[in-house]
Protein backbone atom coordinates (compact mmCIF):
# COMPACT_ATOMS: atom_id res chain seq x y z
CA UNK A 1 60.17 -50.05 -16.13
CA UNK A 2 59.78 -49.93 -12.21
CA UNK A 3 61.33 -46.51 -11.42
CA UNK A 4 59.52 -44.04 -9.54
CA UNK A 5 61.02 -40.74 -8.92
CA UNK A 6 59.90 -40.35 -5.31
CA UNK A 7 60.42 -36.80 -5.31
CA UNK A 8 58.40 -35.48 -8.14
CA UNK A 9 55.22 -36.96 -7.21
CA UNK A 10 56.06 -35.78 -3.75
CA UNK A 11 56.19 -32.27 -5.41
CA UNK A 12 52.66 -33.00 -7.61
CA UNK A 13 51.07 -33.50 -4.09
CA UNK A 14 52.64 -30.62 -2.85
CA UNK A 15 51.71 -28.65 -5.14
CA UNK A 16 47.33 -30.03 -6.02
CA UNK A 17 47.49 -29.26 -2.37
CA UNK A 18 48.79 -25.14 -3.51
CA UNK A 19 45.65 -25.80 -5.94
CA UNK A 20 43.30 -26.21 -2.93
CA UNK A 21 44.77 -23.37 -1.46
CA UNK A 22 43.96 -21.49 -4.57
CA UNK A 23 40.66 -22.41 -4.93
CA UNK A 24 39.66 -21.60 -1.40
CA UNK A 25 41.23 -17.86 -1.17
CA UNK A 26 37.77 -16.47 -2.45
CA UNK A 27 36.22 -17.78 0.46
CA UNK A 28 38.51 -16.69 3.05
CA UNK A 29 39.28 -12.84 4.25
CA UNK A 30 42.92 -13.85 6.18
CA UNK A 31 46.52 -12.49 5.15
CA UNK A 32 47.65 -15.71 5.66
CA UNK A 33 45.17 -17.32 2.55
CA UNK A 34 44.90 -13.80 0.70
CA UNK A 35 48.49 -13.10 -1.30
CA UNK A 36 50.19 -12.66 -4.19
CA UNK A 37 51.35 -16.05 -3.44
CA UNK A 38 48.05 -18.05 -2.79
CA UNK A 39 46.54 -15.85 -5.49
CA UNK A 40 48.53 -16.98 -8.50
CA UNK A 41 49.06 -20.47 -7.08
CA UNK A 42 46.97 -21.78 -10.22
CA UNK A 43 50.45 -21.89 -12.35
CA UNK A 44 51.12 -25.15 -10.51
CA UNK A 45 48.69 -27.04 -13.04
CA UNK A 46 51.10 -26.02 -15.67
CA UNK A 47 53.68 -28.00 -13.32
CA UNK A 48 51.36 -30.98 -13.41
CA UNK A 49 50.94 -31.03 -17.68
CA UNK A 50 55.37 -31.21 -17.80
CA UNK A 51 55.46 -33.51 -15.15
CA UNK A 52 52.92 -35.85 -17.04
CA UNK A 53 54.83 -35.75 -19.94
CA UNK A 54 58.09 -36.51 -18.41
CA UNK A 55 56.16 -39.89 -17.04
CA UNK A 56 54.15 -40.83 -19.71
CA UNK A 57 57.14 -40.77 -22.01
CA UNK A 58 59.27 -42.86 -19.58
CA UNK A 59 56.89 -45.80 -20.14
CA UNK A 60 55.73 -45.06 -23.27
CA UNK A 61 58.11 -44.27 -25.89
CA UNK A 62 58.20 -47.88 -27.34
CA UNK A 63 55.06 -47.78 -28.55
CA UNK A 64 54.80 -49.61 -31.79
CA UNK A 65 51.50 -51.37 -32.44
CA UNK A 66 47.72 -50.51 -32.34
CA UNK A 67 47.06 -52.92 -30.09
CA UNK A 68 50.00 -51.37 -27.61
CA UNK A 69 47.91 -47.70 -28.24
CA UNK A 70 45.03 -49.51 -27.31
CA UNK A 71 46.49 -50.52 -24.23
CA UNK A 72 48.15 -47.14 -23.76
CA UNK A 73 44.53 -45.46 -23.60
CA UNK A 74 42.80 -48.02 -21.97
CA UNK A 75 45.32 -48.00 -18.55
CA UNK A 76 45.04 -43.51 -19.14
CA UNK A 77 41.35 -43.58 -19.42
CA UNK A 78 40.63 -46.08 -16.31
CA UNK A 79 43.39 -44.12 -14.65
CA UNK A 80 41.95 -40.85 -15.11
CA UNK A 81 37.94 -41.04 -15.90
CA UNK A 82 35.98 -42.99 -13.10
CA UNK A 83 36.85 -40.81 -10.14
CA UNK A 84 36.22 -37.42 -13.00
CA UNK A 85 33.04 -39.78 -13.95
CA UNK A 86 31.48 -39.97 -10.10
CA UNK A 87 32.39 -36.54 -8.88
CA UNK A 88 30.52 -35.11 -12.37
CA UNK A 89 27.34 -36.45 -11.65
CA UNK A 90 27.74 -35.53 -7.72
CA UNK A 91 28.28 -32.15 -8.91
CA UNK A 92 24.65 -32.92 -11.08
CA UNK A 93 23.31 -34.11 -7.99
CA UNK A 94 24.08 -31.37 -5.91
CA UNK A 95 22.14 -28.66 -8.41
CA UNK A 96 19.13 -30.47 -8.40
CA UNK A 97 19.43 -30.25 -4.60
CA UNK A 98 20.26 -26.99 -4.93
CA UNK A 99 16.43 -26.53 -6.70
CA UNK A 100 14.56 -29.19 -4.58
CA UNK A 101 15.26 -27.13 -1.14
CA UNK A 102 14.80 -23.32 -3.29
CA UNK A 103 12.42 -21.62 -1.36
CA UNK A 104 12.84 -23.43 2.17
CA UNK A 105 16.28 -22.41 3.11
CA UNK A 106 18.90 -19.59 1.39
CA UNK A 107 20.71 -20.56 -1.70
CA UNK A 108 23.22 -17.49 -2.39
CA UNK A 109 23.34 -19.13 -6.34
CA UNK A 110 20.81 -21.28 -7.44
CA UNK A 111 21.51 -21.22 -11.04
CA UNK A 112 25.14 -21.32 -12.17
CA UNK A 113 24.69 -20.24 -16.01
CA UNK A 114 28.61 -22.38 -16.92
CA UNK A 115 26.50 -25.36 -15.63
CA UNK A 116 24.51 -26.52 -18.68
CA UNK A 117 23.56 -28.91 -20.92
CA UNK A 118 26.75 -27.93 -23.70
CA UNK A 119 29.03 -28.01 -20.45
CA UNK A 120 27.62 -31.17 -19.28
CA UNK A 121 28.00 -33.46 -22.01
CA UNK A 122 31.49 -31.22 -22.82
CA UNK A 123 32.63 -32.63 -19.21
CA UNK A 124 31.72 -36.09 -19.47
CA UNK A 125 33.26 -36.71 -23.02
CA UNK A 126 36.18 -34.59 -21.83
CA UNK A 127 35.83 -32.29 -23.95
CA UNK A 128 36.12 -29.24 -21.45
CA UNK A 129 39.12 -27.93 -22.35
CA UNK A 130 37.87 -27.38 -25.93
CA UNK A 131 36.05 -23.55 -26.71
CA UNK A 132 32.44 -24.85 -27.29
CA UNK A 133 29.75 -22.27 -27.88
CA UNK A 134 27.24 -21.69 -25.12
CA UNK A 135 30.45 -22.44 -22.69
CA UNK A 136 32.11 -19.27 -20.72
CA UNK A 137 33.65 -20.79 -17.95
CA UNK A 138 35.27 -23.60 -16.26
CA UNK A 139 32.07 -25.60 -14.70
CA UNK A 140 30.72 -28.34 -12.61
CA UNK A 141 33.99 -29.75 -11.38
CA UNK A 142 36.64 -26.84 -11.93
CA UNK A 143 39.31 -28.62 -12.02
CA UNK A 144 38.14 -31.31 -14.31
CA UNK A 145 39.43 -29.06 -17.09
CA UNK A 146 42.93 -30.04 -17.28
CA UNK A 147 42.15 -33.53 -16.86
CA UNK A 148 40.29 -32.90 -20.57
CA UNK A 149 43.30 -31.14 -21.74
CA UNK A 150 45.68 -34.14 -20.34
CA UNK A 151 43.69 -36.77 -22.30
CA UNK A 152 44.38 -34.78 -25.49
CA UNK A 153 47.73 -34.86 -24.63
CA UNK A 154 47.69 -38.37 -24.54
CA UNK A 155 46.29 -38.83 -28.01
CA UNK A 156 48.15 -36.71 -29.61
CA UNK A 157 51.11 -38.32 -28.21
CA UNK A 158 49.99 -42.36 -28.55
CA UNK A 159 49.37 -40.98 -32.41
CA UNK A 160 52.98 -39.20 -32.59
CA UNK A 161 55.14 -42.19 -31.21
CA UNK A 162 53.18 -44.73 -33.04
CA UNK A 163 53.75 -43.06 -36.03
CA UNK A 164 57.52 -42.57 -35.02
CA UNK A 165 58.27 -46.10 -34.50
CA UNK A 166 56.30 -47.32 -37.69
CA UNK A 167 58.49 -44.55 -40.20
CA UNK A 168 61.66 -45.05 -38.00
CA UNK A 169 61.98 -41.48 -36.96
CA UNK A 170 63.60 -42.36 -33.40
CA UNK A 171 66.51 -40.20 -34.49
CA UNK A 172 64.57 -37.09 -35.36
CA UNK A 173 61.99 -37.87 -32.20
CA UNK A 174 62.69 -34.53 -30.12
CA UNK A 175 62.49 -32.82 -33.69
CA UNK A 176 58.51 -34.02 -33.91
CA UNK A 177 58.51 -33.31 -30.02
CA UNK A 178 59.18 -29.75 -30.65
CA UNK A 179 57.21 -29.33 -33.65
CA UNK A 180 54.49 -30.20 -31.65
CA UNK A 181 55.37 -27.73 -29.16
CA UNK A 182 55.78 -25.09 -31.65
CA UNK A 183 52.91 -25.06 -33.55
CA UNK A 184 50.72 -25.77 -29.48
CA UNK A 185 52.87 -22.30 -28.80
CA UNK A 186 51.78 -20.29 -32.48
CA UNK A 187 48.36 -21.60 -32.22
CA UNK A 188 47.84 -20.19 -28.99
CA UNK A 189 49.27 -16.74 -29.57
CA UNK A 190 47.33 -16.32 -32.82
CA UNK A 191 44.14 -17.25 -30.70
CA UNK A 192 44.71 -15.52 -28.09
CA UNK A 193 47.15 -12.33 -29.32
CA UNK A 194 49.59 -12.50 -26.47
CA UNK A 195 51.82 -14.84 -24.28
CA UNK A 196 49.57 -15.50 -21.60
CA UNK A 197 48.90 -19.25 -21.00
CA UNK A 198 46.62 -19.66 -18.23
CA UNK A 199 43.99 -21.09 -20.51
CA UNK A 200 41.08 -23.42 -19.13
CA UNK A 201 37.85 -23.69 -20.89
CA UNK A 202 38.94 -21.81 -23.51
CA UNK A 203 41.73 -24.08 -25.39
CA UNK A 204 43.34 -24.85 -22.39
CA UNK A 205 43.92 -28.21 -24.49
CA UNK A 206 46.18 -26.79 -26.35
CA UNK A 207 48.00 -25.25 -22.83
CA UNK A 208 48.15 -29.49 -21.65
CA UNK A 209 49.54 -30.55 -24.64
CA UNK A 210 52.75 -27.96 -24.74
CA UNK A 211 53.26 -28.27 -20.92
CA UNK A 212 53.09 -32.53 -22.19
CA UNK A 213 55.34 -32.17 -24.62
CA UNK A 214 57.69 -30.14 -22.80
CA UNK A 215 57.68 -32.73 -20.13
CA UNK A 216 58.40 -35.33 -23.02
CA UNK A 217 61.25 -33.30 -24.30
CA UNK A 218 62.59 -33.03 -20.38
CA UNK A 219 62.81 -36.98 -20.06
CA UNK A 220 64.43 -37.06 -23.05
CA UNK A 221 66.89 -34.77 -22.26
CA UNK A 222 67.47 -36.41 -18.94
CA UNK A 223 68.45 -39.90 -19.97
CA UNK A 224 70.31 -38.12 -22.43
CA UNK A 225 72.49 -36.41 -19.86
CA UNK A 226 72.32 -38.86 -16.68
CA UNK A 227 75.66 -40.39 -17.00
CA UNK A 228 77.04 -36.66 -17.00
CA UNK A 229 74.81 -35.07 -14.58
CA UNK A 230 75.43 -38.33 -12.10
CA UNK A 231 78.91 -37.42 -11.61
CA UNK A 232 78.02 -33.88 -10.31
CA UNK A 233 78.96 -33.57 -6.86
CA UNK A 234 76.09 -33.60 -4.55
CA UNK A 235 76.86 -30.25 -3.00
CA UNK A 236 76.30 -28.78 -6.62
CA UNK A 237 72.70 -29.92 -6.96
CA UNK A 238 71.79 -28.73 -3.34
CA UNK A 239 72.67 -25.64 -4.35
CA UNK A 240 70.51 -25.37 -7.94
CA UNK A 241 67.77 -27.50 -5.28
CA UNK A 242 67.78 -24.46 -3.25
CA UNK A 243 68.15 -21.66 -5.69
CA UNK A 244 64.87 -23.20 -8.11
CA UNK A 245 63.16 -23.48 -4.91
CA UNK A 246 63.35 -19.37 -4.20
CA UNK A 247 63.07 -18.83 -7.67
CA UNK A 248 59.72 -21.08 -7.89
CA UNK A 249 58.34 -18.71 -4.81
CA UNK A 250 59.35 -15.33 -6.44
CA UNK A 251 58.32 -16.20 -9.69
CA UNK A 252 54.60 -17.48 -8.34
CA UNK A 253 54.80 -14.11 -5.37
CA UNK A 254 55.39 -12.21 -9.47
CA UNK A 255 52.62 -14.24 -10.99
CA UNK A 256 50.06 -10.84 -11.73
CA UNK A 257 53.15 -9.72 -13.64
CA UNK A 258 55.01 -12.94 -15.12
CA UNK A 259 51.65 -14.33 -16.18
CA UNK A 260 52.24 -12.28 -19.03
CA UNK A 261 54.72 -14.33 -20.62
CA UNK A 262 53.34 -17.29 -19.57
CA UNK A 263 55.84 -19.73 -21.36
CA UNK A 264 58.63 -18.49 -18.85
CA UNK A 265 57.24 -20.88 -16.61
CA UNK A 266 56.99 -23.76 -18.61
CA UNK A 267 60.97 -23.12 -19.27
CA UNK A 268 61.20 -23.09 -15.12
CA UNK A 269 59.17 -26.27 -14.67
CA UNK A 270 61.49 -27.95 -17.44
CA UNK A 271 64.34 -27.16 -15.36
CA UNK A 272 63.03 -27.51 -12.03
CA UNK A 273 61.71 -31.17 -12.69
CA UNK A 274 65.07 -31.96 -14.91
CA UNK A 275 67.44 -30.78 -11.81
CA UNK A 276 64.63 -33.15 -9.00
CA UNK A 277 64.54 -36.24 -10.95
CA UNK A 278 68.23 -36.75 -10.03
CA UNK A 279 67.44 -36.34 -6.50
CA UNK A 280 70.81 -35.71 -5.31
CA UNK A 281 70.40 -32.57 -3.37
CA UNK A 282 69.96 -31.61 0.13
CA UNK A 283 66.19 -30.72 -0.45
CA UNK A 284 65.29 -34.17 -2.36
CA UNK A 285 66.87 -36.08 0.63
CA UNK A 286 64.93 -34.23 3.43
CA UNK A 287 61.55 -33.82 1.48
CA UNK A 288 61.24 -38.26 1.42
CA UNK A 289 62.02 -38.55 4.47
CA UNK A 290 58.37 -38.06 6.04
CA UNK A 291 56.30 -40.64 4.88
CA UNK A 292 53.13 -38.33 5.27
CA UNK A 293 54.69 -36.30 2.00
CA UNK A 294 55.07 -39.57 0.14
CA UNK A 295 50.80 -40.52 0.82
CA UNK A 296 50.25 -36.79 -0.65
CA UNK A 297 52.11 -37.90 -3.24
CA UNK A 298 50.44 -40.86 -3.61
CA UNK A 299 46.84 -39.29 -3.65
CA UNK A 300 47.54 -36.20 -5.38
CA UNK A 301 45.26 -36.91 -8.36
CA UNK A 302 42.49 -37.40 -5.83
CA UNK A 303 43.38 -34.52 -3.74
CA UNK A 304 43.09 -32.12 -6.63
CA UNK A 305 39.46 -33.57 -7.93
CA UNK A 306 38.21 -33.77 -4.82
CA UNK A 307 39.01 -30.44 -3.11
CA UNK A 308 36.64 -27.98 -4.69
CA UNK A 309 33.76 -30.37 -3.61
CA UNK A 310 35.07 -30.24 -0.33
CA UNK A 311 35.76 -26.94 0.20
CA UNK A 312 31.97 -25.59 -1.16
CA UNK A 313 30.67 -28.28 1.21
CA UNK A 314 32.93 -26.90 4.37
CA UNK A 315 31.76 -23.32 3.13
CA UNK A 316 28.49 -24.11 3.99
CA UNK A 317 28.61 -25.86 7.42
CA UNK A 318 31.39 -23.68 8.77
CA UNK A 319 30.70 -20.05 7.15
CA UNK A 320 26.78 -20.10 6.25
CA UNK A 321 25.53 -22.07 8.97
CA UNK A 322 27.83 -22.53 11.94
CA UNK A 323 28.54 -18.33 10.90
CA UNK A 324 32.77 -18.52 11.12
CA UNK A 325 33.71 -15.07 10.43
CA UNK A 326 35.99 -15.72 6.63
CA UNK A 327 39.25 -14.60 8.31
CA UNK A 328 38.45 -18.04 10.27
CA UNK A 329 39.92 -19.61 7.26
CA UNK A 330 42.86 -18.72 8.82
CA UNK A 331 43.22 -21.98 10.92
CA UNK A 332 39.81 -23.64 9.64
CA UNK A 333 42.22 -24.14 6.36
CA UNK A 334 43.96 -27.15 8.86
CA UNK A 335 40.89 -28.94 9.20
CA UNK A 336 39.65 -28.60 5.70
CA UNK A 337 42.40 -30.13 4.32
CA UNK A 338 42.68 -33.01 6.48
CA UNK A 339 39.02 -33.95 5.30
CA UNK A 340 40.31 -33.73 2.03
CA UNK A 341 43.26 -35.62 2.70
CA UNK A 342 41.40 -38.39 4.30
CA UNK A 343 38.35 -38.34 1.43
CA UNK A 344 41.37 -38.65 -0.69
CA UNK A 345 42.79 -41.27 0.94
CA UNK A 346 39.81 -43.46 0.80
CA UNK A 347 39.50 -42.19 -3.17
CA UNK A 348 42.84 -43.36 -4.12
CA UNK A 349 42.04 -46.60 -2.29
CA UNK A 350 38.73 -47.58 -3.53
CA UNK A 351 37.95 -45.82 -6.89
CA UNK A 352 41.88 -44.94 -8.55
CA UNK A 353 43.23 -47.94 -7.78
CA UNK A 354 40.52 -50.50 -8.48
CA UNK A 355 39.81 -49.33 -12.15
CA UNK A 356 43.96 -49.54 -12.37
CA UNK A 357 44.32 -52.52 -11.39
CA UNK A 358 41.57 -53.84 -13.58
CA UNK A 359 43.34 -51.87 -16.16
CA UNK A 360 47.04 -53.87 -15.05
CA UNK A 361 45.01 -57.08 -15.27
CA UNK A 362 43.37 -56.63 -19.00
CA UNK A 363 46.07 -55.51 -20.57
């Protein structure tokens, strides 16, 4: 199965690009960087975990063997681990800089206590989304987190549709789907003792694998409903288009609040990427027009494990030594992008797709 819908993974570049912007508010001292918007702009990784499960469960419902699951992983891992793999040990290579030059020029923090031996070996078996002992905090790569959390995803769903195709539960599938999602949703209020779901470190595994399964449910529903849904005039889904769009911006704008009941926004991804996978409306026409929005699209993955390198490494040249005042940040933002975009570009090229490929040809 071929398809790509063009305008979601326009939307998951969009949107590891709002990560970026997320990431570097700390640094910056602008109104333009420093809002309620850019502030809660983290929710977007919940986005990513309901989007992955819509995909994943467009190609991968059917499977029925161990040696199909074997296949399944394989393509995931060399899809997801190299690029997590090299920027890990960069991120090694950097703190041992960080001590070789301690004492000849200023190191603001030379010993980052979340980078350790536990969260170390918890990163490269991705493991990082897992509460560990001796672990308080995302480290090393931030954002390497969720990719943890996705890969449990993935297992737990290549062992629930294996084990729904052997017993013949096709019927009941959504059923198991939403058990799943249940007991993700109990287990996380019990641990936690509220509805909050901006999890990392701290069983943010079990936040992947309900945003996944949500996302799994969402496909479902949509092939489900396609025949009816194609016959809605156009006109209709510009207007739902426009309204989740303001919605998605007043909702993020009400993060500090919303974040409360976190699950509100898994509901609102649901939708949102239910309503774009149609791509009927006026916004889903305009947004592929610009092919610029489609390469985003394309090197999103890289673009969101590549930024925080990036923007630590701009900090320093720009801020610490060429001394740009923070509120800088508030066109310097421009230019550290585009060295993202083009690091990203030469990621996707020469690290994601090689290992695919070599994944495409083994299997």
């Amino acid at each position: 199965m071929k398809h790509r819908f063009e305008v979601l993974d326009i939307f998951r570049g969009i949107f590891a690009s709002f990560i970026f912007c997320y990431h570097l508010s700390p640094f910056a001292n602008t109104p333009l960087i420093n809002n309620e918007f850019f502030k809660n702009l983290d929710l977007f990784v919940d986005f990513f975990f309901v989007l992955s499960g819509f995909v994943i469960s467009f190609r991968y419902q059917s499977i029925a063997s161990v040696n199909e699951l074997k296949t399944f992983f394989k393509k995931r891992l060399l899809r997801l681990y190299p690029l997590h793999f090299i920027l890990l040990f960069i991120f090694v290579g950097i703190e041992l800089v960080k001590h070789y030059f301690e004492g000849h020029v200023q190191i603001n923090q030379l010993n980052n206590l979340n980078n350790n031996w536990t969260s170390f070996f918890s990163s490269l078996f991705l493991l990082n989304s897992v509460k560990l002992p001796g672990v308080n905090d995302v480290s090393w790569n931030i954002p390497s987190w969720s990719i943890s959390a996705e890969t449990i995803a993935y297992i737990v769903f290549g062992g629930t549709v294996i084990s729904i195709n052997k017993f013949f539960l096709n019927k009941i599938k959504n059923f198991v789907y939403l058990f799943i999602i249940a007991i993700s949703v109990i287990s996380l209020v019990l641990i936690t003792g509220n509805l909050k779901l901006t999890l990392n470190y701290d069983f943010g595994f079990l936040r992947g694998i309900l945003g996944f399964f949500t996302g799994v449910i969402c496909f479902n529903g949509f092939i489900y409903f396609k025949k009816t849904f194609q016959d809605i005039p156009s006109k209709i889904f510009s207007l739902t288009e426009s309204l989740l769009i303001i919605l998605m911006i007043i909702m993020i704008c009400e993060g500090s609040i919303l974040k409360e009941y976190g699950y509100l926004y898994e509901i609102f991804f649901f939708i949102s990427i239910f309503i774009f996978a149609f791509e009927k409306g006026v916004i889903s026409t305009y947004i592929k027009k610009p092919i610029i929005l489609h390469k985003i699209g394309s090197y999103s993955y890289s673009i969101y494990m590549l930024h925080t390198l990036f923007i630590s490494i701009f900090n320093i040249v720009f801020i610490r030594l060429l001394k740009f005042p923070p509120s800088a940040y508030s066109y310097l933002i421009i230019l550290n992008y585009y060295i993202i975009y083009k690091a990203s570009e030469w990621s996707f090229k020469n690290i994601e797709m090689k290992f695919s490929f070599k994944a495409t040809k083994k299997s």
